[in-house]
N, C-alpha and C. Protein backbone atom coordinates (compact mmCIF):
# COMPACT_ATOMS: atom_id res chain seq x y z
N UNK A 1 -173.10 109.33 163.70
CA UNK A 1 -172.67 108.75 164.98
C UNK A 1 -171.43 109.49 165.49
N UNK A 2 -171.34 109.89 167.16
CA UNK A 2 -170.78 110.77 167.32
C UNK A 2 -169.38 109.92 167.26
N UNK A 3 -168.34 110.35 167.30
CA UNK A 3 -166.29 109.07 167.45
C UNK A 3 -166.61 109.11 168.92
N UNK A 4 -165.75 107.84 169.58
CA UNK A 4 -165.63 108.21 171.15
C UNK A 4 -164.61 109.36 171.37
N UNK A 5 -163.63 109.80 170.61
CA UNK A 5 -162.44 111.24 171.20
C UNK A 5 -163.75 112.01 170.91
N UNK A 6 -165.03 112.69 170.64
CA UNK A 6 -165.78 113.54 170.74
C UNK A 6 -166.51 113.55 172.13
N UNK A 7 -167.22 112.37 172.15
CA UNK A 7 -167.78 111.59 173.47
C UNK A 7 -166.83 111.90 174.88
N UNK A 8 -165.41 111.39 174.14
CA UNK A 8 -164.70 111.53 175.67
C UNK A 8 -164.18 113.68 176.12
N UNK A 9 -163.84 113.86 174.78
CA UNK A 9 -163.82 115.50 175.33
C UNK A 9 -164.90 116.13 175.41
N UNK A 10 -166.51 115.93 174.99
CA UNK A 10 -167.77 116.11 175.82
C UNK A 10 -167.54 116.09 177.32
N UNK A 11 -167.14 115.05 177.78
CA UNK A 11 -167.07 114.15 178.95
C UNK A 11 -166.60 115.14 180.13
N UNK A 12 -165.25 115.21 179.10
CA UNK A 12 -163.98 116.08 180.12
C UNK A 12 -164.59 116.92 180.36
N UNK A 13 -165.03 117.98 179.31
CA UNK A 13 -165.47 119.55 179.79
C UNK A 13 -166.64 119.21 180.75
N UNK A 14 -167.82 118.40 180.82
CA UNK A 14 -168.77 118.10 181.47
C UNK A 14 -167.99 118.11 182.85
N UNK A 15 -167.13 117.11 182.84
CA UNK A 15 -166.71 117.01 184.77
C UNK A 15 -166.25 118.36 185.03
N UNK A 16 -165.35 118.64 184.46
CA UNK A 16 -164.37 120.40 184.99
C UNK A 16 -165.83 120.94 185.22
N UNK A 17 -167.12 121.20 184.20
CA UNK A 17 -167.25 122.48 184.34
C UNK A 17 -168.90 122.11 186.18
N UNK A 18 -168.65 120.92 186.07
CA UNK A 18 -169.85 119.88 187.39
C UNK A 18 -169.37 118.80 187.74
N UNK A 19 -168.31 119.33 188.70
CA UNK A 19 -167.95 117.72 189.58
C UNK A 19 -167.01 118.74 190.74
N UNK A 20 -167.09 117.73 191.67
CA UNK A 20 -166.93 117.38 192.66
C UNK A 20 -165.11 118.01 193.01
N UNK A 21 -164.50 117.91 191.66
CA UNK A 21 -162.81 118.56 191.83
C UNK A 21 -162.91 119.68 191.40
N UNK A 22 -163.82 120.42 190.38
CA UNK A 22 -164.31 121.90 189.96
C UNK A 22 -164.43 122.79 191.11
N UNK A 23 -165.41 121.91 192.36
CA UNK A 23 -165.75 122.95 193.19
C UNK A 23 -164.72 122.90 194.40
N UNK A 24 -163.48 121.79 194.27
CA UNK A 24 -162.57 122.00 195.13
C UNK A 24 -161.62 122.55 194.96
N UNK A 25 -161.62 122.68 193.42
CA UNK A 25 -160.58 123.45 192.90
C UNK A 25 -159.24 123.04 192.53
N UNK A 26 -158.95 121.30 192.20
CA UNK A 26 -158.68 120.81 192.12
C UNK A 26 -158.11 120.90 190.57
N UNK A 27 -158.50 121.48 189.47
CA UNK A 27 -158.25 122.11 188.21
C UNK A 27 -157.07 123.07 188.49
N UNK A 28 -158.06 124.16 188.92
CA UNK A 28 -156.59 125.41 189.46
C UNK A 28 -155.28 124.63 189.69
N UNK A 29 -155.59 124.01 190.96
CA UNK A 29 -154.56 123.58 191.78
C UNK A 29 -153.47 122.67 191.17
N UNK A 30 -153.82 122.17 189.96
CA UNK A 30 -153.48 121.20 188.89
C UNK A 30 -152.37 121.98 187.78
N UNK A 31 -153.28 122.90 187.52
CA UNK A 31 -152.74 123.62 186.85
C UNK A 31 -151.63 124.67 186.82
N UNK A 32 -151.51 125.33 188.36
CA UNK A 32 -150.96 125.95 189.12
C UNK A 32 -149.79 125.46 189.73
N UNK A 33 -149.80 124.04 189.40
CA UNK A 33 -148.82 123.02 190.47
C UNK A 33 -148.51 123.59 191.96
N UNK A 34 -149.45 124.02 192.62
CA UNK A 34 -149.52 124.51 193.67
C UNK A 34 -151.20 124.56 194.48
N UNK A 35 -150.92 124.18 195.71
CA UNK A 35 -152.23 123.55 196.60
C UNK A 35 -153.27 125.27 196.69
N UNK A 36 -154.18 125.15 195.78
CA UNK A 36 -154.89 126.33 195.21
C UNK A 36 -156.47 125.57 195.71
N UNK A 37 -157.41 127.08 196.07
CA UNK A 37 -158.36 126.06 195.76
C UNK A 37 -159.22 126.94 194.42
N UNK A 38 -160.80 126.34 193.95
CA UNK A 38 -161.30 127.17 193.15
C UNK A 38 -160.70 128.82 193.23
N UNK A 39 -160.89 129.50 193.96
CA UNK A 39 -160.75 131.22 193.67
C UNK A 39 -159.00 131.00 193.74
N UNK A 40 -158.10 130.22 193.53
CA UNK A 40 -156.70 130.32 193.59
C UNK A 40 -155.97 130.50 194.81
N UNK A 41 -156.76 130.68 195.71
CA UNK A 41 -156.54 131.48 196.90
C UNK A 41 -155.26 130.14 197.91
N UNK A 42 -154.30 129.97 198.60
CA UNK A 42 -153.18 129.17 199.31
C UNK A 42 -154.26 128.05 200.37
N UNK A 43 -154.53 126.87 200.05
CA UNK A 43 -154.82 125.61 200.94
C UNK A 43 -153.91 124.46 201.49
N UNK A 44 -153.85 124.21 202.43
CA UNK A 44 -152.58 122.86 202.67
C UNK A 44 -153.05 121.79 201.60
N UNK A 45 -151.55 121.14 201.14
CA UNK A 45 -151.82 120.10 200.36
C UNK A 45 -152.00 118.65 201.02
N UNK A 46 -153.14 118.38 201.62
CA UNK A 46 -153.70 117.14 202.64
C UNK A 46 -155.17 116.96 201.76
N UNK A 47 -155.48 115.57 202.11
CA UNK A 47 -156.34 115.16 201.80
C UNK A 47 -157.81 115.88 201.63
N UNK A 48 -158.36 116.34 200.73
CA UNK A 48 -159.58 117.40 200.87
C UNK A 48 -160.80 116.94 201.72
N UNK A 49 -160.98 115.83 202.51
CA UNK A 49 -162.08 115.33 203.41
C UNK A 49 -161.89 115.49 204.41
N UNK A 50 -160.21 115.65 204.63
CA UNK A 50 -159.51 116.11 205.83
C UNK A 50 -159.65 118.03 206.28
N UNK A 51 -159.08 118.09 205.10
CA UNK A 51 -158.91 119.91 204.81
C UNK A 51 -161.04 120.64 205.03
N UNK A 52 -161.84 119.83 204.76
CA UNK A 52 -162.94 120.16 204.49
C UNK A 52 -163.67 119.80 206.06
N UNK A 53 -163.13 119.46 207.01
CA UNK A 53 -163.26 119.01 208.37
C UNK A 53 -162.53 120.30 209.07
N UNK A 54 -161.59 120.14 208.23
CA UNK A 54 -160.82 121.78 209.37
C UNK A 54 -161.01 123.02 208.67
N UNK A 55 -161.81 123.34 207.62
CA UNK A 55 -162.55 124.86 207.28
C UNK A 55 -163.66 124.57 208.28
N UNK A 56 -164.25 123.75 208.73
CA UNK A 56 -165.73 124.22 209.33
C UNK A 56 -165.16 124.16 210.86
N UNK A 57 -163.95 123.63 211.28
CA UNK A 57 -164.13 123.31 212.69
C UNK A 57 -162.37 124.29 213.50
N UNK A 58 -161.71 124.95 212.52
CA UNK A 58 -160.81 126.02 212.94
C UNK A 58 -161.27 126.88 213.31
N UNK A 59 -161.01 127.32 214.91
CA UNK A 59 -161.24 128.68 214.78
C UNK A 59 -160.17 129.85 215.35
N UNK A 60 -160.40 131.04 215.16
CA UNK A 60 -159.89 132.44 214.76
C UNK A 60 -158.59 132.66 216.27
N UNK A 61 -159.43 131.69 217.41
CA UNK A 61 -158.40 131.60 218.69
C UNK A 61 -157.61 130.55 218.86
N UNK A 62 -157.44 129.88 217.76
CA UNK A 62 -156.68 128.69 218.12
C UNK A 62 -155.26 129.41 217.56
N UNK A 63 -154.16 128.30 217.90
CA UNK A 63 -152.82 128.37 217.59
C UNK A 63 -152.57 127.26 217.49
N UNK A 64 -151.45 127.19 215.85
CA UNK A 64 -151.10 126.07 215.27
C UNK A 64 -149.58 126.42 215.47
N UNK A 65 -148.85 125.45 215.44
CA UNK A 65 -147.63 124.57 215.04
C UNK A 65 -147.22 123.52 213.96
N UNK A 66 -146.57 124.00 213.09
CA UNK A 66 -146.46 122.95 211.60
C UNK A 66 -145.13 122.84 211.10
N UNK A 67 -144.61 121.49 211.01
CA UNK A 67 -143.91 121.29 210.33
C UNK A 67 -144.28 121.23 209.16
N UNK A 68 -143.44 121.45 208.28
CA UNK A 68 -143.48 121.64 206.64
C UNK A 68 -144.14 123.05 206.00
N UNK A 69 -143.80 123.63 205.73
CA UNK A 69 -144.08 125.35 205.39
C UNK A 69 -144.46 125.63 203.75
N UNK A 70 -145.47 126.08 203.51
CA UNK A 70 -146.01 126.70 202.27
C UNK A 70 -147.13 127.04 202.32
N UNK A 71 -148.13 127.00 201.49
CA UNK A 71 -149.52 127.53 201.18
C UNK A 71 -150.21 126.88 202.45
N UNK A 72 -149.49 125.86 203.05
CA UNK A 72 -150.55 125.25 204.27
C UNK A 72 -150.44 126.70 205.23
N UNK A 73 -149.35 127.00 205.71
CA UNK A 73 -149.06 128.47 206.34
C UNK A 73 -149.68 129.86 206.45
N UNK A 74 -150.15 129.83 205.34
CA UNK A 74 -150.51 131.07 204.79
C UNK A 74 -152.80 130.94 204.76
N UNK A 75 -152.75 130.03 204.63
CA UNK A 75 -154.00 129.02 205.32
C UNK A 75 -154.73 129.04 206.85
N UNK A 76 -153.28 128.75 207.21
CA UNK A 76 -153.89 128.60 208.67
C UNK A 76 -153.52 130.00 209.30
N UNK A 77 -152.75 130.87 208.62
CA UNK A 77 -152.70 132.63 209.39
C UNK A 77 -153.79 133.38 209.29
N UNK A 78 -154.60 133.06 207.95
CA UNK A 78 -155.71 134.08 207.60
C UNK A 78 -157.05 133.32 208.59
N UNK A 79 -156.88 132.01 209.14
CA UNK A 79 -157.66 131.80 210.29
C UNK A 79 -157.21 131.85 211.88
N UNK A 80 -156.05 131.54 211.93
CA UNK A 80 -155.93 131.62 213.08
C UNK A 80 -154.80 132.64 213.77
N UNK A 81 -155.00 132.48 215.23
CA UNK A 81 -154.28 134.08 215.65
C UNK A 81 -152.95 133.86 215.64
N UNK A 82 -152.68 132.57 215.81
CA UNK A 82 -150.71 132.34 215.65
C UNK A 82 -150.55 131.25 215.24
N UNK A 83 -149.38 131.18 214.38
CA UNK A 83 -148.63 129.93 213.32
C UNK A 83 -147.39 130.14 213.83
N UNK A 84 -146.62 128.96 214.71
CA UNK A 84 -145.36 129.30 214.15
C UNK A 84 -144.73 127.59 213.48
N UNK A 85 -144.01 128.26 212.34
CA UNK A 85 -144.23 126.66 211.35
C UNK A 85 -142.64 126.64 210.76
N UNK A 86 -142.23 125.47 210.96
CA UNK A 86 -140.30 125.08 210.99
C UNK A 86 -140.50 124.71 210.06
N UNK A 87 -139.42 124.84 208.77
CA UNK A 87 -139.22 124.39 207.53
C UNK A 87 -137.27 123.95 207.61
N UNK A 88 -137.16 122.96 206.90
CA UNK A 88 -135.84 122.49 206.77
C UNK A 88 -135.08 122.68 205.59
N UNK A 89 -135.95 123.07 204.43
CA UNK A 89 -135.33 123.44 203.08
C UNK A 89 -135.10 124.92 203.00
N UNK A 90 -133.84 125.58 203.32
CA UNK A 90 -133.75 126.79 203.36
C UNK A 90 -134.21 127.66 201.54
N UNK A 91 -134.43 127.42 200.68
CA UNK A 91 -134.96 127.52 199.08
C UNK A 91 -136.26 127.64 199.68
N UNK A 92 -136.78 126.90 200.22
CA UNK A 92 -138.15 126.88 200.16
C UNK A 92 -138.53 128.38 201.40
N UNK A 93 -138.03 128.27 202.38
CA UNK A 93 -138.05 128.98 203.52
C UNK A 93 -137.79 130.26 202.60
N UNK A 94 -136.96 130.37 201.82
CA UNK A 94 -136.81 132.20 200.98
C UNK A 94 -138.02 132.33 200.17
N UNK A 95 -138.40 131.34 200.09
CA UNK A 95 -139.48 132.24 198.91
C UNK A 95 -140.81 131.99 199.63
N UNK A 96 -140.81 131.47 201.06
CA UNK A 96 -142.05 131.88 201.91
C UNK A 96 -142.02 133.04 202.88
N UNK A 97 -140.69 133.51 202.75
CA UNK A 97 -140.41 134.77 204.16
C UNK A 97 -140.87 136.06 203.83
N UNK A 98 -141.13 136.22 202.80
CA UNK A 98 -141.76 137.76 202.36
C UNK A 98 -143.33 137.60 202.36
N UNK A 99 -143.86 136.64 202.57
CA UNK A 99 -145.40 136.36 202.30
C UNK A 99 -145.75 136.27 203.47
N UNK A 100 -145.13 135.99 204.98
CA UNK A 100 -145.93 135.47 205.70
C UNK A 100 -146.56 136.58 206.17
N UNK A 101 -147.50 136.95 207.13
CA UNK A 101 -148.23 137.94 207.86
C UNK A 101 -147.97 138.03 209.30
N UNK A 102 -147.92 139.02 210.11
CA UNK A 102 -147.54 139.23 211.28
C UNK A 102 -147.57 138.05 212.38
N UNK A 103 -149.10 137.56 212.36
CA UNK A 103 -149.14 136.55 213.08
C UNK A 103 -148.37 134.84 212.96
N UNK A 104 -147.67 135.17 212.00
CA UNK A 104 -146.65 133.42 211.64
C UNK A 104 -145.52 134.17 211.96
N UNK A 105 -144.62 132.74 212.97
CA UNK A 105 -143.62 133.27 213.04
C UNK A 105 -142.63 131.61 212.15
N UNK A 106 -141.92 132.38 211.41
CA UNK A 106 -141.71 130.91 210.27
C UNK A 106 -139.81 130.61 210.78
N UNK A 107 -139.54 129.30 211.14
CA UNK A 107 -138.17 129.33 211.11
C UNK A 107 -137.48 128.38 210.28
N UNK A 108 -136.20 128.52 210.28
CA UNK A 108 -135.30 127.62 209.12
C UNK A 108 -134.59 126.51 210.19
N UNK A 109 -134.71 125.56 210.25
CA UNK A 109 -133.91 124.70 210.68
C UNK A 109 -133.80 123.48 210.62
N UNK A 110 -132.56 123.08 210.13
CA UNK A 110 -131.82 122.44 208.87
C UNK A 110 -132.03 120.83 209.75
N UNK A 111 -132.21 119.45 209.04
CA UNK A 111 -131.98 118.72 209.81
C UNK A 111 -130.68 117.78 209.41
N UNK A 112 -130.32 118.01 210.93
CA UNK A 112 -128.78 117.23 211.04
C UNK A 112 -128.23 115.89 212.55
N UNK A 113 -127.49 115.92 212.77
CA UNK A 113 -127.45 115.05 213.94
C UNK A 113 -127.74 115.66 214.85
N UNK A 114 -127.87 117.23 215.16
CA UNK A 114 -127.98 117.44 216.43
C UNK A 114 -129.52 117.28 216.94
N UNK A 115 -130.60 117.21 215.73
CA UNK A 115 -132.15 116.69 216.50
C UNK A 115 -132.96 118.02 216.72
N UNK A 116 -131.91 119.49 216.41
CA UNK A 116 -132.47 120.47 216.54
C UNK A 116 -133.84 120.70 216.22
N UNK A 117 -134.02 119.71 214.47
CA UNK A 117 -135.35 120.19 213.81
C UNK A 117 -136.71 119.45 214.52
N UNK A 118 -136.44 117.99 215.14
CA UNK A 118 -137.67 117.94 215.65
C UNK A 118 -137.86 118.15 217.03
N UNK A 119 -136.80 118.26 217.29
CA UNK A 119 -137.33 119.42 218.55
C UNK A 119 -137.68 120.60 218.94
N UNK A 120 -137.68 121.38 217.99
CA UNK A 120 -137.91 122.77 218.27
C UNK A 120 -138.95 123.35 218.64
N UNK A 121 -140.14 122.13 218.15
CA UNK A 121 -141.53 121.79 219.03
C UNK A 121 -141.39 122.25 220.50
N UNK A 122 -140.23 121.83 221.31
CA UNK A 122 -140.33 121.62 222.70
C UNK A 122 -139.90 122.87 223.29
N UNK A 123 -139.77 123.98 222.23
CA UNK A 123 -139.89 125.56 222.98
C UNK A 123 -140.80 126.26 223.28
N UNK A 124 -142.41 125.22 222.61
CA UNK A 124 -143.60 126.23 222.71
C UNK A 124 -144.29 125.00 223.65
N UNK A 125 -144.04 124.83 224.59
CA UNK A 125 -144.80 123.60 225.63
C UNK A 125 -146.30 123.86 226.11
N UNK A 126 -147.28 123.11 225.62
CA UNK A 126 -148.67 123.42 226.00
C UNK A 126 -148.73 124.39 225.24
N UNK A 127 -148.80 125.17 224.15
CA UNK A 127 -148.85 126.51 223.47
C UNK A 127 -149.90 126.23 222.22
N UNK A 128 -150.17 125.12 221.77
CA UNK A 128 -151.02 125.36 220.30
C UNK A 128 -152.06 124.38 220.58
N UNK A 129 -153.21 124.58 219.93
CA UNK A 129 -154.53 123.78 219.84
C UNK A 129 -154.43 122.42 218.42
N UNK A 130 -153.30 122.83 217.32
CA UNK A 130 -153.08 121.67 216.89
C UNK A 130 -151.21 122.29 216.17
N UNK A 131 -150.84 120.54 216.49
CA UNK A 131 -149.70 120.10 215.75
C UNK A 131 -149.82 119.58 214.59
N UNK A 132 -149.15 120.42 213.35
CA UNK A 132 -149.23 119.79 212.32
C UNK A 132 -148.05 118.96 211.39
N UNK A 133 -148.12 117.60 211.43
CA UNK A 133 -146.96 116.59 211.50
C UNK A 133 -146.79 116.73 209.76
N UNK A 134 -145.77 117.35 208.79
CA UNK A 134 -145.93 117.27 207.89
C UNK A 134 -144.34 117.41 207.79
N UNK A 135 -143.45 118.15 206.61
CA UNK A 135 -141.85 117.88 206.53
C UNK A 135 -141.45 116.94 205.93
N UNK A 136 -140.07 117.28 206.70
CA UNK A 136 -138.88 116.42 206.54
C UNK A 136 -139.71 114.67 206.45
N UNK A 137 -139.49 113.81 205.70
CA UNK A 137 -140.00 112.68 206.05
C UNK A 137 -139.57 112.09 206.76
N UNK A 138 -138.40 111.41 206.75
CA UNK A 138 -137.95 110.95 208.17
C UNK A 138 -137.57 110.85 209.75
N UNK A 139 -137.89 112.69 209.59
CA UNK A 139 -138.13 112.78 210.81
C UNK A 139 -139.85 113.19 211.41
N UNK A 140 -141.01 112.40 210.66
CA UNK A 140 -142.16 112.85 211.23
C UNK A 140 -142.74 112.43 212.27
N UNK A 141 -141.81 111.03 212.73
CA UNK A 141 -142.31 110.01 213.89
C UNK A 141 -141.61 111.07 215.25
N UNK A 142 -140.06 111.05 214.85
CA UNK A 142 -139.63 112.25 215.95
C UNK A 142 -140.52 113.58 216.25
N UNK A 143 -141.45 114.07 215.27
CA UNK A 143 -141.94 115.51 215.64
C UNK A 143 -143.34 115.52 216.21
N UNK A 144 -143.37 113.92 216.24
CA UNK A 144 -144.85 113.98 216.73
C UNK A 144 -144.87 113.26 218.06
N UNK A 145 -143.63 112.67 218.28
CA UNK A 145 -143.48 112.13 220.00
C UNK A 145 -143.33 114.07 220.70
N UNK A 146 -142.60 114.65 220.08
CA UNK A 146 -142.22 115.74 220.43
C UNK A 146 -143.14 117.12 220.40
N UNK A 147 -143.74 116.74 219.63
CA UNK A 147 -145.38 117.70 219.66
C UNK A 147 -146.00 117.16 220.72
N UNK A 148 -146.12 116.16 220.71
CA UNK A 148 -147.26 115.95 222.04
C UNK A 148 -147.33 117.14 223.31
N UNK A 149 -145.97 117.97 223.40
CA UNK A 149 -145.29 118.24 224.72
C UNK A 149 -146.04 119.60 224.47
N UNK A 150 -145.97 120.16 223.20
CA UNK A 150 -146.73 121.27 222.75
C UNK A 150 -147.87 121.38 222.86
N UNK A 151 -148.61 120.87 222.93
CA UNK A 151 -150.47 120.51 222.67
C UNK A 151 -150.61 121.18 223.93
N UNK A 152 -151.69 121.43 224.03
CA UNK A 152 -152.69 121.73 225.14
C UNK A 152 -153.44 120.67 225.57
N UNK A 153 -154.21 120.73 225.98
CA UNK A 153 -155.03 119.26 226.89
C UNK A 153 -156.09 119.04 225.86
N UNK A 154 -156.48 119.86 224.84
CA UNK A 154 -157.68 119.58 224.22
C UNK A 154 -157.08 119.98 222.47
N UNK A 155 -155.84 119.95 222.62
CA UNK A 155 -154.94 120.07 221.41
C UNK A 155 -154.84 118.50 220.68
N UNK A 156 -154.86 119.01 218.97
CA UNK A 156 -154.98 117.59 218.28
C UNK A 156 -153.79 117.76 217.43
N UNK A 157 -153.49 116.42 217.29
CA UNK A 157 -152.17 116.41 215.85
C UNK A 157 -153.34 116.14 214.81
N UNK A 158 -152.69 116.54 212.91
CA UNK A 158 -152.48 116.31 212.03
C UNK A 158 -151.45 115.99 211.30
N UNK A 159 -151.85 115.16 210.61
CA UNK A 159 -150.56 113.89 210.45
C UNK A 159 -150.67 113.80 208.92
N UNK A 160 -150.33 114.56 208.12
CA UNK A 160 -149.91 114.20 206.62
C UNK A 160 -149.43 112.91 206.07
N UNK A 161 -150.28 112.12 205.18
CA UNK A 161 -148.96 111.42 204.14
C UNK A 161 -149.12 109.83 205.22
N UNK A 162 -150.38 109.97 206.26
CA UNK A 162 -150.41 108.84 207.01
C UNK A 162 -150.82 107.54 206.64
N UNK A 163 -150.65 107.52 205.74
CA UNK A 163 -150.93 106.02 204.73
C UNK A 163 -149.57 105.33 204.56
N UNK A 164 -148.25 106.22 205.05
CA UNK A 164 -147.29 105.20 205.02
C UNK A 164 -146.94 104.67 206.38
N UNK A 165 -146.50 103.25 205.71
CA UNK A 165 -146.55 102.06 206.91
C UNK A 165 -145.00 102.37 207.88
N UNK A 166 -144.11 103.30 207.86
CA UNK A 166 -142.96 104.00 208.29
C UNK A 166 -143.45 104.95 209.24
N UNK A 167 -144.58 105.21 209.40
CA UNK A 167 -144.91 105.58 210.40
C UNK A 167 -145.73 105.24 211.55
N UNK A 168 -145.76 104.13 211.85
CA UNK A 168 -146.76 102.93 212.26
C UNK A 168 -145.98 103.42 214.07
N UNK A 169 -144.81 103.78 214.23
CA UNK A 169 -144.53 103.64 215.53
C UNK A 169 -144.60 104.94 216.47
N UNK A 170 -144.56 106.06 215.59
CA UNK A 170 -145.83 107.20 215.60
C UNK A 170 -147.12 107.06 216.30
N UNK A 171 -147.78 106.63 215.39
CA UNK A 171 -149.07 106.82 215.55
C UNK A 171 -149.27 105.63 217.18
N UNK A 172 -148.48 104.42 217.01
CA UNK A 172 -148.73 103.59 218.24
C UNK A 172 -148.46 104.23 219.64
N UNK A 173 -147.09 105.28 219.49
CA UNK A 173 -146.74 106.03 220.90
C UNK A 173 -147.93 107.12 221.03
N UNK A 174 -149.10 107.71 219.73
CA UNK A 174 -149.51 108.59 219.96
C UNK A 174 -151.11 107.59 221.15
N UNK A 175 -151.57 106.73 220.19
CA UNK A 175 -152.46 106.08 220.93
C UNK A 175 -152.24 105.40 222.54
N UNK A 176 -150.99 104.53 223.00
CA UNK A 176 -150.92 104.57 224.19
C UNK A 176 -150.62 105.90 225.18
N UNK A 177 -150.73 107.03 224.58
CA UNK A 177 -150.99 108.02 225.24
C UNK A 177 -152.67 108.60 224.97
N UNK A 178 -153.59 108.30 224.80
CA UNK A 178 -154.80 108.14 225.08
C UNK A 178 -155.41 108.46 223.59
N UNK A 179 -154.58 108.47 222.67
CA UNK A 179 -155.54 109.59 221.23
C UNK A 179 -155.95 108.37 219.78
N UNK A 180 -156.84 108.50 219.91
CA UNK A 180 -157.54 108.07 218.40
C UNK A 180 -157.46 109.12 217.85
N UNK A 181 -157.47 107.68 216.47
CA UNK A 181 -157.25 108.47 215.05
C UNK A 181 -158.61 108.30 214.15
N UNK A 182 -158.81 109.33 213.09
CA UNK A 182 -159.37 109.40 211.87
C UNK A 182 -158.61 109.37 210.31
N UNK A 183 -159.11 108.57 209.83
CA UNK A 183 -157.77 109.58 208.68
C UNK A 183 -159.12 109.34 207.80
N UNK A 184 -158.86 110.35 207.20
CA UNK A 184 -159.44 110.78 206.32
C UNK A 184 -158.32 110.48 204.39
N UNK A 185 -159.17 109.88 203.54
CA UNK A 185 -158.28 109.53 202.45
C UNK A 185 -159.52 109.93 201.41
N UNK A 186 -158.83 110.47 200.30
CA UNK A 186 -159.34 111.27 199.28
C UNK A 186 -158.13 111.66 198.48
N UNK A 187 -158.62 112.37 197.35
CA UNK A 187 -157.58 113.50 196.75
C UNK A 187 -156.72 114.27 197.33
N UNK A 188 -156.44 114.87 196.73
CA UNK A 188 -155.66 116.39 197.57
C UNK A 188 -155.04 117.17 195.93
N UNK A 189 -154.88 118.50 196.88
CA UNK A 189 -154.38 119.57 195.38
C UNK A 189 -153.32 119.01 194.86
N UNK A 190 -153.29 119.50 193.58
CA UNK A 190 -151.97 119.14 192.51
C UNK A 190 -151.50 117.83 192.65
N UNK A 191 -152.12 116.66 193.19
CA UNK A 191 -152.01 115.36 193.03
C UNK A 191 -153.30 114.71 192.28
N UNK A 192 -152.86 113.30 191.54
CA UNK A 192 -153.59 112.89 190.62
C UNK A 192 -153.76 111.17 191.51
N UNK A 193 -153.27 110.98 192.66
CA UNK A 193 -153.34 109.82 193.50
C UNK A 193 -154.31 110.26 194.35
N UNK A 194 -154.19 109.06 195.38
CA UNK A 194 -155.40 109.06 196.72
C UNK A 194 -154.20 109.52 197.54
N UNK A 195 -154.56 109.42 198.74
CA UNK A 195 -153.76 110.05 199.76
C UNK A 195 -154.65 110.11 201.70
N UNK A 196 -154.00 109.78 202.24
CA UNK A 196 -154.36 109.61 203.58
C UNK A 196 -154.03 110.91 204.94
N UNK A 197 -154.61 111.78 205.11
CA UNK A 197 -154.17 112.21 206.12
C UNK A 197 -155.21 112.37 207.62
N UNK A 198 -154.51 112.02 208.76
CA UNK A 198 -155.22 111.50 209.68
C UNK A 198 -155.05 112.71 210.71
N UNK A 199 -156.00 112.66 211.88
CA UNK A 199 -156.33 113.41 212.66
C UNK A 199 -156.37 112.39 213.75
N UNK A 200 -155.51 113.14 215.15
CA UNK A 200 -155.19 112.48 216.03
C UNK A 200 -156.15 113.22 217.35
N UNK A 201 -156.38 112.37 218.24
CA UNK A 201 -157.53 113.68 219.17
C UNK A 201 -157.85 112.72 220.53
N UNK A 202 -158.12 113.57 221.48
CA UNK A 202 -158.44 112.82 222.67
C UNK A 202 -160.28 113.03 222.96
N UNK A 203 -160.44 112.93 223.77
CA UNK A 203 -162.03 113.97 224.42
C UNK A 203 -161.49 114.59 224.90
N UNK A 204 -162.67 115.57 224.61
CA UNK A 204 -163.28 116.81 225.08
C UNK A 204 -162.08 117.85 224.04
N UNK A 205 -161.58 117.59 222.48
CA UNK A 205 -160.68 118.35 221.58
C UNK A 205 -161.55 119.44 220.75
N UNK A 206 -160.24 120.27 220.43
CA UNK A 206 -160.82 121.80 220.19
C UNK A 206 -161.80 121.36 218.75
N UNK A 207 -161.63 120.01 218.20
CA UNK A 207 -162.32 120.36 217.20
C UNK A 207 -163.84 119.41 217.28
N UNK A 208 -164.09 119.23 218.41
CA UNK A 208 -164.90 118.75 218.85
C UNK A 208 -165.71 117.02 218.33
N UNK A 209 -164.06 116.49 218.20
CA UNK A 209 -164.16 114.87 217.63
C UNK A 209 -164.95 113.76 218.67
């Protein structure tokens, strides 16, 4: 008779080597402590039902805007024709500035009283097909009244981490301005929790919601 610790490390190798986080890559990404997918290759760390909605529906002419800067960055350059994506942790900002590729333009700015960081949205007005609400946490409700101004008419937010109830007055200023939401909740890389990230959109949006 087989022990159950035989049964259960049967088990394990069975899921890694046929399931559902194998082929998302969710192992790597685990292992890596960094949002990887199967081939290792840089994915944003958002919900994978979310992330698996925007591989089939990004395309090569759009232009993004993102708060919060890393492997999500480097993601959305090798699809699309321009990134420009504000980071507030200057540590983090050095060890993304040698990686980015022509088309990201990446900046540092620190958040303090002057409001600089969630506004800086309001230099690219009407300029990107999506805003991506991720960062600083407390200021994500500010960057997404303030993205709006950025969008295009058929431009959508993404909204990281939207399962917390701190952002409830967000998402209410985004809807009396005409936009439903999706959120999408699942996994995500190098996390072992669930996780919520939502997609904000009007008619007639680039990703055709």
């Amino acid at each position: 008779m087989q022990k159950p610790r035989f049964k259960l490390t049967v088990a394990l190798r069975l899921l890694r080597k046929h399931s559902y986080l194998t082929e998302v890559g969710w192992f790597e990404a685990y292992k890596a402590h960094l949002p990887v997918d199967a081939a290792g290759q840089p994915i944003p760390m958002i919900a994978y039902p979310c992330f698996e909605l925007l591989k089939r529906r990004v395309r090569s002419e759009m232009a993004v805007f993102e708060y919060g800067s890393g492997n999500s960055t480097l993601w959305w350059a090798a699809r699309c024709k321009k990134v420009v994506t504000v980071e507030h942790d200057a540590s983090w900002y050095g060890r993304l500035a040698d990686r980015i590729p022509p088309n990201v333009t990446a900046l540092h700015v620190p958040v303090d009283a002057s409001g600089a960081y969630c506004r800086k949205v309001l230099d690219y007005r009407g300029a990107f097909d999506i805003v991506m609400i991720d960062g600083m946490d407390r200021e994500r409700v500010a960057c997404a009244k303030n993205g709006l101004e950025a969008l295009t008419p058929a431009g959508v937010m993404v909204w990281d981490d939207s399962e917390r109830e701190r952002y409830r007055e967000g998402f209410e200023f985004l809807h009396a301005r005409g936009f439903r939401r999706i959120p999408f909740v699942g996994m995500s890389p190098n996390t072992i929790t669930v996780k919520e990230t939502s997609v904000f959109y009007r008619p007639g949006n680039v990703l055709d919601l």
